[in-house]
Protein backbone atom coordinates (compact mmCIF):
# COMPACT_ATOMS: atom_id res chain seq x y z
CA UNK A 1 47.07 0.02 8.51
CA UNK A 2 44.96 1.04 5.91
CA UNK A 3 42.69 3.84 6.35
CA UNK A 4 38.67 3.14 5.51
CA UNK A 5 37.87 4.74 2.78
CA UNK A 6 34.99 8.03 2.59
CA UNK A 7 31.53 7.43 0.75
CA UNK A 8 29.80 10.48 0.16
CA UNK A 9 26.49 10.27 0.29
CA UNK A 10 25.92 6.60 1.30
CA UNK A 11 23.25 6.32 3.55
CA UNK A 12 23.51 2.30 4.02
CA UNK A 13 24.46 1.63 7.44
CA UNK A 14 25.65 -2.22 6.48
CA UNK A 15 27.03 -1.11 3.05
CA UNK A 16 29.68 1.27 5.06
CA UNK A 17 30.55 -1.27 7.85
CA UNK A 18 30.67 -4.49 6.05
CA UNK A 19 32.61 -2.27 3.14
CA UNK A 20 34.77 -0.64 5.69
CA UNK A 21 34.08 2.71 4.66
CA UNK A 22 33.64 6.02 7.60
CA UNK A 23 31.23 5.77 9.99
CA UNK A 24 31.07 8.28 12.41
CA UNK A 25 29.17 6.56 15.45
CA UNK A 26 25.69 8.01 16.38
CA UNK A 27 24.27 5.25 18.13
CA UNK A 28 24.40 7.11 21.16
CA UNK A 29 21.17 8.68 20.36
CA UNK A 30 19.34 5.34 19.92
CA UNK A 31 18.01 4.90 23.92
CA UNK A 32 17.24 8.17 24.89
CA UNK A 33 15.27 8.49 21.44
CA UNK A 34 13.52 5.27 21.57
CA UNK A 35 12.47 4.99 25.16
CA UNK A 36 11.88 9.09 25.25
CA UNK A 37 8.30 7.66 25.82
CA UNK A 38 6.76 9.73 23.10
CA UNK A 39 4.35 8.05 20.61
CA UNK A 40 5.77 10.34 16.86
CA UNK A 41 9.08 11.81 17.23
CA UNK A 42 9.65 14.15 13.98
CA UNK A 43 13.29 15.16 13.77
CA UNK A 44 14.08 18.28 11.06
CA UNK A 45 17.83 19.13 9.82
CA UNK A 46 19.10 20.26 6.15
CA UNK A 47 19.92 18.27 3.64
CA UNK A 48 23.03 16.40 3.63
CA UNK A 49 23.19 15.96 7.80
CA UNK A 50 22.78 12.44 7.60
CA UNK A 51 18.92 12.01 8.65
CA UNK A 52 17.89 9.31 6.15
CA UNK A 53 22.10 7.27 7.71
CA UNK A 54 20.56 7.95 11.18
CA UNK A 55 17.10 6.31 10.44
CA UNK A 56 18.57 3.48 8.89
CA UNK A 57 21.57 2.35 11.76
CA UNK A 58 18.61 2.35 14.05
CA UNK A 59 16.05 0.12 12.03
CA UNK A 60 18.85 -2.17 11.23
CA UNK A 61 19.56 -2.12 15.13
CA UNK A 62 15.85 -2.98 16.16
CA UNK A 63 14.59 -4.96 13.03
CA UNK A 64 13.92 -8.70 13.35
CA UNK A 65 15.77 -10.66 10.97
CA UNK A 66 13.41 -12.33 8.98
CA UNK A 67 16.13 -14.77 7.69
CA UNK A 68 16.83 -16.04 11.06
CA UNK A 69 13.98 -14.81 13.57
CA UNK A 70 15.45 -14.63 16.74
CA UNK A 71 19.23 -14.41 16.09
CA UNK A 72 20.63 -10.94 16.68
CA UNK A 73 24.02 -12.16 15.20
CA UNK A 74 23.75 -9.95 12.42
CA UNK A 75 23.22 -7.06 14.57
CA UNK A 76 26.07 -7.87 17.40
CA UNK A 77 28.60 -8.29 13.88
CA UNK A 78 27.25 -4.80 12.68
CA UNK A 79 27.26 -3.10 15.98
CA UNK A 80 30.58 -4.33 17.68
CA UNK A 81 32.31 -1.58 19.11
CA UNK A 82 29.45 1.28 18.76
CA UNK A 83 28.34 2.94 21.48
CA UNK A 84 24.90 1.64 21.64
CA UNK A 85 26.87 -2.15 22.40
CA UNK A 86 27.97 -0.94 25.39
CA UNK A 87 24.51 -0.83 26.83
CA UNK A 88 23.75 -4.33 27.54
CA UNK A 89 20.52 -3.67 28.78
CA UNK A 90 18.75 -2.03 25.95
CA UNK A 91 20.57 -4.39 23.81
CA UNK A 92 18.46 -7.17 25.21
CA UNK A 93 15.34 -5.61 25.04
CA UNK A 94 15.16 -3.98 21.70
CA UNK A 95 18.06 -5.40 19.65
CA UNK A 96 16.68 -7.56 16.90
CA UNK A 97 13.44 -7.46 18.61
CA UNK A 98 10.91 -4.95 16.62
CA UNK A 99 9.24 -5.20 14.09
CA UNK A 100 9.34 -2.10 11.89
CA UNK A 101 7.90 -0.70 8.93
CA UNK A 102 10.53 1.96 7.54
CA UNK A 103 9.86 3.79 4.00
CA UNK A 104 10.98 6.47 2.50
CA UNK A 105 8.99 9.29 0.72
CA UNK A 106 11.68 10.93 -1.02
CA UNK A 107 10.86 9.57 -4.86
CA UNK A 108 7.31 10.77 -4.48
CA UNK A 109 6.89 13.53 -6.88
CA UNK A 110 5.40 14.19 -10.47
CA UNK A 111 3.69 16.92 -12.79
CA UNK A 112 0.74 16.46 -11.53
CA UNK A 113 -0.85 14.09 -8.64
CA UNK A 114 -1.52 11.10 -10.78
CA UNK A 115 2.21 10.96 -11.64
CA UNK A 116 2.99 11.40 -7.64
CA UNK A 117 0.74 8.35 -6.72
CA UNK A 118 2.33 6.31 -9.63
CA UNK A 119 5.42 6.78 -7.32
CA UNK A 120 3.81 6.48 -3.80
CA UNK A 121 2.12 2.65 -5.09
CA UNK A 122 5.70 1.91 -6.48
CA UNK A 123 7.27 2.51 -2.57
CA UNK A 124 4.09 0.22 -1.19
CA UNK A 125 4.29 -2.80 -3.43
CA UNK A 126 7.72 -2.94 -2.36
CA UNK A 127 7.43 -2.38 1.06
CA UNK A 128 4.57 -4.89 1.16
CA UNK A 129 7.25 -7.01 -0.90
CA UNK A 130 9.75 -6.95 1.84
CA UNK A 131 7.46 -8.20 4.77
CA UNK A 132 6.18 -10.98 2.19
CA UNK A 133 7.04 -13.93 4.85
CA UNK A 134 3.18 -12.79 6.17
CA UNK A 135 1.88 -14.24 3.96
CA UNK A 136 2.72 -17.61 5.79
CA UNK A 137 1.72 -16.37 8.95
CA UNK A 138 -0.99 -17.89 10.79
CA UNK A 139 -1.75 -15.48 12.88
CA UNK A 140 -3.02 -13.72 10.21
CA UNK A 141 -6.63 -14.83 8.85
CA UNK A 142 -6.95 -14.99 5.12
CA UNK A 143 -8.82 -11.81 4.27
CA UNK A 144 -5.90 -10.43 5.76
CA UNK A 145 -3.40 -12.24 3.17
CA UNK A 146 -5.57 -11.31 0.25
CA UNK A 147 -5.15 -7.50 1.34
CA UNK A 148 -1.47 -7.99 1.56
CA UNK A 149 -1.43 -10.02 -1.92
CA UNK A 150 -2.96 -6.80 -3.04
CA UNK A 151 -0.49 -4.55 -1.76
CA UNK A 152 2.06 -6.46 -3.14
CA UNK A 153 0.47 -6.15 -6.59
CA UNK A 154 1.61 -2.89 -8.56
CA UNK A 155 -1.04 -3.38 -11.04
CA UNK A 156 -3.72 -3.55 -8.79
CA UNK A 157 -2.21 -0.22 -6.56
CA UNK A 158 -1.75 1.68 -9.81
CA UNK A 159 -5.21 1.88 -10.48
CA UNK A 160 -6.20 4.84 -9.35
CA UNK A 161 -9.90 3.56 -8.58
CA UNK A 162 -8.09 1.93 -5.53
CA UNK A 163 -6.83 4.98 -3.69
CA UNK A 164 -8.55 3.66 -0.75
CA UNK A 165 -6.52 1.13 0.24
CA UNK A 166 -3.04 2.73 -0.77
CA UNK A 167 -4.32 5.62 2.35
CA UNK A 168 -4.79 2.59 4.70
CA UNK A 169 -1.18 1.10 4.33
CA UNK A 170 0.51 2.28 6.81
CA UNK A 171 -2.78 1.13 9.43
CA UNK A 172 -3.24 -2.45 7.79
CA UNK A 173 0.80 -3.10 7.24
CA UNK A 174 1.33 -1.93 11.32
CA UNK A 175 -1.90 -4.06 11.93
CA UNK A 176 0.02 -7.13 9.99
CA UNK A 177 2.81 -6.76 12.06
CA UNK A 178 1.52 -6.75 15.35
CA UNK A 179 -0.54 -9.61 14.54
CA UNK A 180 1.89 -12.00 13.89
CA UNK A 181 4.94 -11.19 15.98
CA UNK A 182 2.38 -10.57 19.12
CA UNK A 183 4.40 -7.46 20.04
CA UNK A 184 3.99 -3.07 18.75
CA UNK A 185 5.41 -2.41 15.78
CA UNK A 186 7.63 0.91 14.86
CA UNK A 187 7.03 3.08 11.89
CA UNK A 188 10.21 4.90 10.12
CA UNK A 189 9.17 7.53 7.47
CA UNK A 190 12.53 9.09 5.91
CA UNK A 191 11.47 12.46 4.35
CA UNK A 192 8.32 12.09 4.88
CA UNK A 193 7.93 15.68 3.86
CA UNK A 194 8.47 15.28 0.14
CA UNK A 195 4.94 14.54 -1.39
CA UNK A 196 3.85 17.18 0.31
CA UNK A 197 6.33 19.65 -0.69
CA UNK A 198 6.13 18.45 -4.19
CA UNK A 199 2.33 19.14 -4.23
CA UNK A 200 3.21 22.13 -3.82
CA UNK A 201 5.34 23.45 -6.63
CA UNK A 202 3.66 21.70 -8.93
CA UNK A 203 -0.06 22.82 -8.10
CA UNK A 204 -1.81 19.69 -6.37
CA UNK A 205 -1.74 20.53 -2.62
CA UNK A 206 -5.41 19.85 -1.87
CA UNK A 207 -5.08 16.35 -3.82
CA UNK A 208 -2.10 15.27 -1.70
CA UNK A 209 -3.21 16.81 1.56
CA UNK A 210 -6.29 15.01 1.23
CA UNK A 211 -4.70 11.59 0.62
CA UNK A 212 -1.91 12.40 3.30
CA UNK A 213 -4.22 13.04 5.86
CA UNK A 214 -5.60 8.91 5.82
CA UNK A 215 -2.13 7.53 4.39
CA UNK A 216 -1.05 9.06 8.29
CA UNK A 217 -4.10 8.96 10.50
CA UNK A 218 -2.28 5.67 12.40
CA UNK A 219 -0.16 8.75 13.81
CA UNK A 220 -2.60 9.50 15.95
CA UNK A 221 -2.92 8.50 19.10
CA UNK A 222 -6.58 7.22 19.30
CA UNK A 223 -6.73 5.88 15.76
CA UNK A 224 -5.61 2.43 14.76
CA UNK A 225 -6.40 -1.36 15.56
CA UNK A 226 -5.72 -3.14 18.58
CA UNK A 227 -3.47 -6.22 18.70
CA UNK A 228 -4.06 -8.18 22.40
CA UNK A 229 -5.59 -5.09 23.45
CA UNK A 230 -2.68 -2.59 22.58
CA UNK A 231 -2.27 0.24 20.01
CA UNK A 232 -0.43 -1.99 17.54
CA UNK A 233 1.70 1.32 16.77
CA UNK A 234 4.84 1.75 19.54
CA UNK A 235 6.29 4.24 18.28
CA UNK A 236 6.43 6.87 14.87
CA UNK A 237 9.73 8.51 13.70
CA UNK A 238 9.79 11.09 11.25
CA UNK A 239 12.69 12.79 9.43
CA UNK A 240 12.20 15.82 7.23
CA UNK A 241 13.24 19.08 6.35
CA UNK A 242 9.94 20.86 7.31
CA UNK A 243 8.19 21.07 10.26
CA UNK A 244 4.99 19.88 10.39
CA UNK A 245 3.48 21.69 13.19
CA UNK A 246 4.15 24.54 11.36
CA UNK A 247 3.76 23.89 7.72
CA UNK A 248 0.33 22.09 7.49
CA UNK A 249 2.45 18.48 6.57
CA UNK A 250 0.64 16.19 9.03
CA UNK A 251 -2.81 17.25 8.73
CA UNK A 252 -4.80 16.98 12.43
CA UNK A 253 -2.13 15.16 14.11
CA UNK A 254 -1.20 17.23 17.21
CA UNK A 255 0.69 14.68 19.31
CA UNK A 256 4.03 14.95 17.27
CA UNK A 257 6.84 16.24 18.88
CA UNK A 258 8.99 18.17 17.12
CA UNK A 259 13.28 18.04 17.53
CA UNK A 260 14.29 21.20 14.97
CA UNK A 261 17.92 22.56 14.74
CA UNK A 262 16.76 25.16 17.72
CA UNK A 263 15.31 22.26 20.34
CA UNK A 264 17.60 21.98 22.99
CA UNK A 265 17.45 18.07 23.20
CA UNK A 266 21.01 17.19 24.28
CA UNK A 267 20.63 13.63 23.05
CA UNK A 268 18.71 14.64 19.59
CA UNK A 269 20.63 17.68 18.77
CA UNK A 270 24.31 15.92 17.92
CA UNK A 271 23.00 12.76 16.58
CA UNK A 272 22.86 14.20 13.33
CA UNK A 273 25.38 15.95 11.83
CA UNK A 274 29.27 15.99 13.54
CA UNK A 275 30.15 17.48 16.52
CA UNK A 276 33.73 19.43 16.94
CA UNK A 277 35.24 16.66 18.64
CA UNK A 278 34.40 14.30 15.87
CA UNK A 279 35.41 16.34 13.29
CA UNK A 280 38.88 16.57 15.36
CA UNK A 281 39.05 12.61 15.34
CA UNK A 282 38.02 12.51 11.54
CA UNK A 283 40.59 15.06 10.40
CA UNK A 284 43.39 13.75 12.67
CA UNK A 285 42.40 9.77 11.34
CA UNK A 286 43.06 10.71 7.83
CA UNK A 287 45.85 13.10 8.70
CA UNK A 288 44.28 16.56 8.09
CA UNK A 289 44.49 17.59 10.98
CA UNK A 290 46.41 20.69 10.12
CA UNK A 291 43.08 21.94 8.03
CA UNK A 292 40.89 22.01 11.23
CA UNK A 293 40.92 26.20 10.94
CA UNK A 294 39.76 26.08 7.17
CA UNK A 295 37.20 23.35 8.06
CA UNK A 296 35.62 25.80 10.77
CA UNK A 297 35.43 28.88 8.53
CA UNK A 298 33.94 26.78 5.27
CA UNK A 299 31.82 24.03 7.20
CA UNK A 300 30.80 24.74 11.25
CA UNK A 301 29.10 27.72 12.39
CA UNK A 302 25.52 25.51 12.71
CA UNK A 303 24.53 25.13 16.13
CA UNK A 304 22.01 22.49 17.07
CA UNK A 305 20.05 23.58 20.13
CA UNK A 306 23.80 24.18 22.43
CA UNK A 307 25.95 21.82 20.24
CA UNK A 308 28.31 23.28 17.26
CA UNK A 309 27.51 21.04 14.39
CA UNK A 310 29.07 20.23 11.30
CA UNK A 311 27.53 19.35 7.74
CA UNK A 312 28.76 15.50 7.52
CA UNK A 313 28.32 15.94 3.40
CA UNK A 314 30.48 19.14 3.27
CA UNK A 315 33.04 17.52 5.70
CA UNK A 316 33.23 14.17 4.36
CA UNK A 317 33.60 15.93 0.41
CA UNK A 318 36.28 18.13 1.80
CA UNK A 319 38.48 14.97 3.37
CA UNK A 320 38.00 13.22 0.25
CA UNK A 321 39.12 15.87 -1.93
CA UNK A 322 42.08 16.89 -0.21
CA UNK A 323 43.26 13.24 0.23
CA UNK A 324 43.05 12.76 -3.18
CA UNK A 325 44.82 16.07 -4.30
CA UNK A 326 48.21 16.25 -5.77
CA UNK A 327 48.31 19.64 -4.44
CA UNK A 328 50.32 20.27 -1.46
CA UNK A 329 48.20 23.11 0.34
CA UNK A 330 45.47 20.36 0.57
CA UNK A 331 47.36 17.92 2.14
């Protein structure tokens, strides 16, 4: 049989199942993480432990498809024989079933702050892009259709004049979504620690602490719209490599709860990065086995609240090295 082949650093969940490529399965974490009952869930590793693969398995798990609302087809073909299939249950009730905003922050940066909003507007006209199919809604009224027509334009977001309503995304894109499918949306920001950190080395903190602060006031818990008399946000999850709490990142929003390389979340703490035992089944699928010991001196030794992780970039570099050596000692 032939062996699925290792892509380093993809962080498509379809690309590496419908390309057959390694996937170790973390879809274990996806219930106790979603129904922990907390409103922002911020989750901090390293680079390279698979945080932005994570966050997109589970919005491709929960996200209505837009080309077939109501069909989880896609979904049961993507996530046949994962862990997170074997709970019928949860399957039911959030398969397919949310709608989600998810962006990532990482290409905000620039020489100065001008340059970093140029990038921000660039991640919002797409994302406003994506959920286009609003603008047939109608649930939604037609001021709200003009604001999303705005969004949508680059030209318009560029201008720097409109700062205002690039800070109120987030609110007025959740707001959108609630509206029309009737139901809480779910808000994915991959490192949404970047524009910040940025700001930093290059000498505009205030600037982008400033605009941060509205961009993610829907994080808190008393802010935001009402959809049907509910807090049109369900649920927040952050990844990063900073904590907030600590570093100043999410400006007077004290409801967060933080899962760092020391929390002692049994559920949280392995779903990112690969446990010993997976590393075993990794090694012994592509016949390595035999290079467990050097894989524990050069890659383990991080522990994750009580679990022994692994770096999945290191690993996954190391397998695909050796496999393709000619040399004998890496085989």
């Amino acid at each position: 049989m032939k062996k699925k082949s290792i892509a380093v650093g993809n962080s498509s969940f379809i690309t590496l199942i419908e390309g057959s490529r390694c996937y170790v399965d973390k879809t274990a974490a996806f219930q106790p993480l979603i129904e922990s009952g907390t409103l922002v869930d911020l989750i901090t590793r390293p680079q390279g432990f698979g945080k932005t693969l994570f966050l997109d398995s589970l919005n491709c798990f929960l996200a209505i498809d837009m080309e077939n609302p109501g069909s989880t087809a896609k979904q049961h073909q993507h996530f046949k024989g994962l862990k997170v299939a074997e709970n019928q249950d949860f399957c039911r009730k959030y398969m397919g079933q949310v709608p989600v905003l998810a962006l990532s922050l990482k290409g905000v940066d620039g020489a100065t702050f001008e340059d970093a909003y140029r990038a921000l507007v660039q991640i919002i006209a797409e994302a406003a892009q994506a959920h286009a199919y609003l603008l047939k809604s109608p649930r939604l009224t037609e001021e709200n259709k003009k604001l999303l027509r705005k969004y949508q334009s680059l030209d318009f977001m560029r201008d720097p004049g409109n700062i205002d309503y690039a800070s109120g995304f987030l609110r007025n894109m959740l707001f959108f979504l609630a509206k029309h499918f009737d139901r809480q949306a779910m808000l994915f920001l991959d490192d949404y620690d970047v524009p910040l950190a940025r700001a930093v080395s290059h000498g505009y903190y205030t600037e982008m602490s400033d605009f941060c602060r509205a961009f993610l006031d829907i994080l808190k818990p008393e802010a935001g719209p009402l959809v049907n008399h509910r807090p049109v946000l369900q649920k927040a999850l952050l990844t990063g490599c900073l904590c907030g709490s600590k570093e100043g990142i999410l400006p007077g929003i004290n409801n967060v709860v933080v899962n760092t390389v020391s929390s002692n979340n049994m559920h949280l703490s392995s779903s990112m990065g690969f446990t010993e035992p997976e590393v075993r089944a990794l090694l012994d699928y592509y016949g390595l086995s035999s290079r467990l010991e050097d894989v524990r001196h050069w890659y383990g030794g991080y522990c994750f609240g009580s679990s022994e992780i692994f770096c999945p970039q290191d690993l996954l570099n190391f397998c695909e090295k050796a496999l393709a050596s000619a040399d004998p000692r890496d085989l």
